[in-house]
N, C-alpha and C. Protein backbone atom coordinates (compact mmCIF):
# COMPACT_ATOMS: atom_id res chain seq x y z
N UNK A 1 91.54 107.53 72.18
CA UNK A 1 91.94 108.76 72.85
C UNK A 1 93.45 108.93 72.77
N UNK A 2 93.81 110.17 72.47
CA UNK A 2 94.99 110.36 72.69
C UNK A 2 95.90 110.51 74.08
N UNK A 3 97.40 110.07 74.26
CA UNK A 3 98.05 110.00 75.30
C UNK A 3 97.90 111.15 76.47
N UNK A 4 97.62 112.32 75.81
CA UNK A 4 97.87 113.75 76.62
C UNK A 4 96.47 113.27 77.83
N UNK A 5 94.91 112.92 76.46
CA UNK A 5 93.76 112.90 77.05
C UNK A 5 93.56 112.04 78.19
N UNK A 6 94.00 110.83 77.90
CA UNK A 6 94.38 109.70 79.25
C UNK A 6 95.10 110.37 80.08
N UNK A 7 95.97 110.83 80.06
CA UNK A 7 97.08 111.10 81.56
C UNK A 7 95.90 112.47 82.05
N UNK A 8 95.29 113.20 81.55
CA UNK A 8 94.52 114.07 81.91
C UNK A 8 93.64 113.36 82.53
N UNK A 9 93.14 112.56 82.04
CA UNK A 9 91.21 111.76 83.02
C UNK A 9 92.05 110.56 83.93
N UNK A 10 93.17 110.47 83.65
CA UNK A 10 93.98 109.86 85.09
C UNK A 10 94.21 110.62 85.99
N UNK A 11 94.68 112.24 85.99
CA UNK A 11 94.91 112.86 86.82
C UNK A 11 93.39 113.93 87.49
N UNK A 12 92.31 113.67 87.00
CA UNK A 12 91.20 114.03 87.31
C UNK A 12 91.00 113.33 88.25
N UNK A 13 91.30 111.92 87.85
CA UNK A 13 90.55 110.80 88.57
C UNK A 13 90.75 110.67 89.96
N UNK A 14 92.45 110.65 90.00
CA UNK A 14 93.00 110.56 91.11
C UNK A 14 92.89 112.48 91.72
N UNK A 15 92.69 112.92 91.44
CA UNK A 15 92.49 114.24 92.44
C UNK A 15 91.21 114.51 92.85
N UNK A 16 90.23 113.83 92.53
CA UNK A 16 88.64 113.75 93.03
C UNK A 16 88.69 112.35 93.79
N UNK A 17 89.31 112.54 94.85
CA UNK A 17 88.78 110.80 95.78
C UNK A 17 87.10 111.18 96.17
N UNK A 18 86.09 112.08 95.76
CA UNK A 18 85.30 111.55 95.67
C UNK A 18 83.97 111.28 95.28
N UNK A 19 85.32 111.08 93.93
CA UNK A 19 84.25 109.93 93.02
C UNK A 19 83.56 108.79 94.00
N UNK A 20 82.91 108.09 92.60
CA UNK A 20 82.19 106.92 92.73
C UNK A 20 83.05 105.81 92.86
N UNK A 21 82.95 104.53 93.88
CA UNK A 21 84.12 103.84 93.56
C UNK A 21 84.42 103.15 92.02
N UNK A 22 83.29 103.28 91.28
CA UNK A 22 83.40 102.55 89.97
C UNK A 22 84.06 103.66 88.60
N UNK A 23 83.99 104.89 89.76
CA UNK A 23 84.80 106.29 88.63
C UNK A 23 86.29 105.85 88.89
N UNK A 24 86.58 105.24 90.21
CA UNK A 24 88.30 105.31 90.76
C UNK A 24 88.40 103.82 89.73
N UNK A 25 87.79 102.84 89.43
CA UNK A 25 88.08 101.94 88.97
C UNK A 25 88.49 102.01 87.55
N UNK A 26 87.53 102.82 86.63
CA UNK A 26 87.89 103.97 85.59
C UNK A 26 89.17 103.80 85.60
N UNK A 27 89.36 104.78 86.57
CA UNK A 27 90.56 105.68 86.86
C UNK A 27 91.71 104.71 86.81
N UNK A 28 91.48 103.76 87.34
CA UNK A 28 92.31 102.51 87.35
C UNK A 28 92.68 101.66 85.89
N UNK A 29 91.90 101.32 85.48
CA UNK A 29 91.69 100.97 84.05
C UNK A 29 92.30 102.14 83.05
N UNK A 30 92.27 103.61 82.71
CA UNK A 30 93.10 103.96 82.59
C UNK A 30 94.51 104.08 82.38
N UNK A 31 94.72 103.70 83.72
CA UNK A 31 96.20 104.11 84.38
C UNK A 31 96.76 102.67 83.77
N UNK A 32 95.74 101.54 83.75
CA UNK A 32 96.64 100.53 83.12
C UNK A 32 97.05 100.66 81.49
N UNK A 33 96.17 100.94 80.77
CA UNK A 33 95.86 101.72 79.48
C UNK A 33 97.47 102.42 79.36
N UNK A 34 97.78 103.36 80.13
CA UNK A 34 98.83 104.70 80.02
C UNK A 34 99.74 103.38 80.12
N UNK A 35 99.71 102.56 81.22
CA UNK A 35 101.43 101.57 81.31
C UNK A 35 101.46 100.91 79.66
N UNK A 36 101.06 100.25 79.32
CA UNK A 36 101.57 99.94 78.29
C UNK A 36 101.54 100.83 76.89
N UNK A 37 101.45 102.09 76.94
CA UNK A 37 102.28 103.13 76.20
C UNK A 37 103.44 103.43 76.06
N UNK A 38 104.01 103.60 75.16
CA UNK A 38 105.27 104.67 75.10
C UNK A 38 104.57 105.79 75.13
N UNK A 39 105.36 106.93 76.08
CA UNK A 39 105.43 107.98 76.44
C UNK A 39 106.48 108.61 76.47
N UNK A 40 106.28 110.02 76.35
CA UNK A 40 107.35 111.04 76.13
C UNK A 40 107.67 110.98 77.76
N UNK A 41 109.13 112.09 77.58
CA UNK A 41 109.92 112.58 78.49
C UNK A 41 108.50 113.25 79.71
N UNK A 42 107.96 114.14 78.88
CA UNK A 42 106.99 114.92 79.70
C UNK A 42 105.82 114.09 80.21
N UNK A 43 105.17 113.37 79.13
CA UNK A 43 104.42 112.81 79.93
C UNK A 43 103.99 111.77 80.82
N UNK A 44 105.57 111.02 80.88
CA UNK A 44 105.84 110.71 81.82
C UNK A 44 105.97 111.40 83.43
N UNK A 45 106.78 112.54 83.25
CA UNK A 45 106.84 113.08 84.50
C UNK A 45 105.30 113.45 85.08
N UNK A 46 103.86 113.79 84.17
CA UNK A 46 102.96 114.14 84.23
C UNK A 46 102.77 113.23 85.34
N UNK A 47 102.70 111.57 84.37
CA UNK A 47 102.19 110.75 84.78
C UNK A 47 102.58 110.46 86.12
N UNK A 48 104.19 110.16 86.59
CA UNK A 48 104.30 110.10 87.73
C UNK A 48 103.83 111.15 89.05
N UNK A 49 103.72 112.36 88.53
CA UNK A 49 103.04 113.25 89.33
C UNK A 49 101.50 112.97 89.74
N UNK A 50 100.98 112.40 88.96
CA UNK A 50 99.76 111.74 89.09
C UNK A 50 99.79 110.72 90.55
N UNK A 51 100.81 109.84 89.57
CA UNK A 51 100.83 108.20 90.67
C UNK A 51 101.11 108.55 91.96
N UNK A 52 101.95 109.66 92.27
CA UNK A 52 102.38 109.88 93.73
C UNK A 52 100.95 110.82 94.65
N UNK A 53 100.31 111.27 93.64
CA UNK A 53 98.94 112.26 94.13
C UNK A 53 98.23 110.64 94.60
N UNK A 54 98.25 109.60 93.78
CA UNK A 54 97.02 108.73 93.82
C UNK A 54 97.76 108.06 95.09
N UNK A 55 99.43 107.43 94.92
CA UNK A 55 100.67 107.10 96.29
C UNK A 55 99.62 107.97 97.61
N UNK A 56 99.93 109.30 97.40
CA UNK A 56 99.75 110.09 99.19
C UNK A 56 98.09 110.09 99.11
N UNK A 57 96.83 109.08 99.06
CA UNK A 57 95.89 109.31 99.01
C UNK A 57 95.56 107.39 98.89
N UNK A 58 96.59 106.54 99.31
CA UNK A 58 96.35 105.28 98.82
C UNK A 58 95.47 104.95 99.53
N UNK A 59 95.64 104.95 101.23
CA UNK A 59 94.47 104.30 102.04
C UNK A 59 93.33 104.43 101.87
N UNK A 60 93.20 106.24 101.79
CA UNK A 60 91.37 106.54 101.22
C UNK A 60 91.20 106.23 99.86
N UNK A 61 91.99 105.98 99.60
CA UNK A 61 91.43 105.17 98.27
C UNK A 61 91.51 104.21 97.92
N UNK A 62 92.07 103.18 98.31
CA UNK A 62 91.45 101.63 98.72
C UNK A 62 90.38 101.39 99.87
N UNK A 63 89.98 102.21 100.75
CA UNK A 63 88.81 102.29 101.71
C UNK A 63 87.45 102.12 100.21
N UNK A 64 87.73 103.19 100.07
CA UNK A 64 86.63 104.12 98.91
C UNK A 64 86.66 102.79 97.89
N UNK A 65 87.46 102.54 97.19
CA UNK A 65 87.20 101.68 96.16
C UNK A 65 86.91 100.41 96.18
N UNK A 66 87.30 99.63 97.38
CA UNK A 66 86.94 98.37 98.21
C UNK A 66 85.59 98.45 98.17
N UNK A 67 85.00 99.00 98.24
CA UNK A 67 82.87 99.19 98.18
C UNK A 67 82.57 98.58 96.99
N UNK A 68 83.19 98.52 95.69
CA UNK A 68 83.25 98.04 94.35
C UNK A 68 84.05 97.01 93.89
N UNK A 69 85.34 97.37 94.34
CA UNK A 69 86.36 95.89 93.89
C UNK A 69 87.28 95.37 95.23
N UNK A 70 87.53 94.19 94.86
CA UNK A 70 88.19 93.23 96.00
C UNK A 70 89.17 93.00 95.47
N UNK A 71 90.61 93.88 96.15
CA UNK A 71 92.33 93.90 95.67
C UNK A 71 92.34 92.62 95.83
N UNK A 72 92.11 92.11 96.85
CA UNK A 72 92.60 90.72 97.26
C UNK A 72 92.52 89.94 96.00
N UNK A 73 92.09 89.87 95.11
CA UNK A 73 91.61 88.97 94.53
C UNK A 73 92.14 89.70 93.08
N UNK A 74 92.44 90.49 92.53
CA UNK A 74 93.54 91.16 91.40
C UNK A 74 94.21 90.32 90.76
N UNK A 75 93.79 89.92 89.81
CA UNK A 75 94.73 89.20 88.38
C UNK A 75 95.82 89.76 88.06
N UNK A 76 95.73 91.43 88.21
CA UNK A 76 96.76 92.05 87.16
C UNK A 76 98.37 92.05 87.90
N UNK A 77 99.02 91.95 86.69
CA UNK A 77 100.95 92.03 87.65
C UNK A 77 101.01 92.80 88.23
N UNK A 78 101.97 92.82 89.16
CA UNK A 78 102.24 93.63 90.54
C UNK A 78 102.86 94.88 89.61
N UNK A 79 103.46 94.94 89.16
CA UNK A 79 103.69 96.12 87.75
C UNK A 79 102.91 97.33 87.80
N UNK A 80 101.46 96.39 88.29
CA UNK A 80 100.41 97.47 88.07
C UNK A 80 99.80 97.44 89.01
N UNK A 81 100.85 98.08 89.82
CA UNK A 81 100.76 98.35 91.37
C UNK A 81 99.08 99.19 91.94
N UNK A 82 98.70 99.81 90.77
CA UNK A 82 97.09 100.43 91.65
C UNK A 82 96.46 99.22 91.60
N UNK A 83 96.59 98.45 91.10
CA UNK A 83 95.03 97.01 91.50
C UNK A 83 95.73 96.24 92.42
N UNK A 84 96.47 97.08 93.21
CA UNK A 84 97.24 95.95 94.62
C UNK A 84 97.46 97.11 95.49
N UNK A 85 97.04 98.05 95.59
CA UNK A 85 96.34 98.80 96.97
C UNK A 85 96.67 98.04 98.18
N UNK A 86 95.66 97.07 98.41
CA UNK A 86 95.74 96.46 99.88
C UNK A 86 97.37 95.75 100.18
N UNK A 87 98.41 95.58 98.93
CA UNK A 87 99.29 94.52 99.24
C UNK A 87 100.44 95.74 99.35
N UNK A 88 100.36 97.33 98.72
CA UNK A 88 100.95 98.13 98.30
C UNK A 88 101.28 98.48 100.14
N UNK A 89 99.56 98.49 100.90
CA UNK A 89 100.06 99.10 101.85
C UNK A 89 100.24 98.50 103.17
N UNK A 90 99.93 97.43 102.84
CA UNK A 90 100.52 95.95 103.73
C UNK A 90 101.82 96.25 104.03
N UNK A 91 102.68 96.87 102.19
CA UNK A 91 104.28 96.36 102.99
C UNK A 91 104.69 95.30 101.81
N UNK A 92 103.80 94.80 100.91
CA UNK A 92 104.22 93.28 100.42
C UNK A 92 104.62 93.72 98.94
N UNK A 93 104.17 94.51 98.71
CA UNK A 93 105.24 95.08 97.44
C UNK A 93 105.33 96.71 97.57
N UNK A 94 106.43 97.22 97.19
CA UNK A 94 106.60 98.16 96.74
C UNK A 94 107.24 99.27 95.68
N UNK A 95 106.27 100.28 95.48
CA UNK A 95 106.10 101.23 94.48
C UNK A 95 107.71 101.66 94.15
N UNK A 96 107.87 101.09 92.77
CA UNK A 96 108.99 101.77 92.42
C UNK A 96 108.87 102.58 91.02
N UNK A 97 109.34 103.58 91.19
CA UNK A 97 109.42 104.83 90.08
C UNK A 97 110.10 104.43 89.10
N UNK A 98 111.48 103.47 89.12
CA UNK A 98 112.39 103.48 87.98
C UNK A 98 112.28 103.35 87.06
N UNK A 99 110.65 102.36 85.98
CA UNK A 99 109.91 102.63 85.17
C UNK A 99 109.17 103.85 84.79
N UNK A 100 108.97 104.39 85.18
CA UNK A 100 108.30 105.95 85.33
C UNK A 100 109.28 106.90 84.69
N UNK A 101 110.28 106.84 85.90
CA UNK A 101 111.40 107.49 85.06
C UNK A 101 112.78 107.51 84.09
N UNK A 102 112.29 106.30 83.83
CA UNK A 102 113.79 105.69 82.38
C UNK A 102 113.56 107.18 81.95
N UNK A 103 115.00 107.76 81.42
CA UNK A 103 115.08 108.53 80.23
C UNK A 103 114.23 109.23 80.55
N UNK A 104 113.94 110.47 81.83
CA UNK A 104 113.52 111.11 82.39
C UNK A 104 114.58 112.27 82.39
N UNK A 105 115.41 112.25 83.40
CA UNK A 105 116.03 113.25 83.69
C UNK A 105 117.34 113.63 82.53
């Protein structure tokens, strides 16, 4: 799939909280997919417009997706801050944009 098509079924994903929790996991898988891309100027900003929709929607959506997967227990680097939900909103790490937006503005 092409870059445009991913940041699109990422931003589906995250604007339907309610999906299935195994659609948000998708959605998740995805979004890891998009991090290790190069991306343009734009679709970056896409993308971060996304992350902050999925950011102001984190609790119901670690409620919702907890039915399917257990954060606690997340292999992936803190980098990839959506499979750390529960630690995101603990307090124990936090979401920084400055990857998002290198060579943005």
């Amino acid at each position: 799939m092409d870059r445009m098509t991913l940041i699109n079924l990422y931003g589906q994903g995250v604007t339907d909280c309610e999906t299935s929790p195994f659609e948000m996991l998708e959605t998740f898988h995805i979004r890891s997919e998009l991090h290790h891309l190069s991306l343009t100027k734009e679709e970056k900003k896409m993308l971060a417009a996304y992350d902050i929709r999925l950011l102001s929607h984190a609790e119901r959506v670690f409620e919702h997706t907890s039915k399917a997967y257990d954060f606690s227990s997340s292999k992936e680097s803190t980098e990839e801050w959506w499979w750390h939900l529960d630690s995101l909103l603990k307090g124990e790490i936090v979401f920084s944009a400055t990857s998002i937006y290198d060579d943005v503005i």
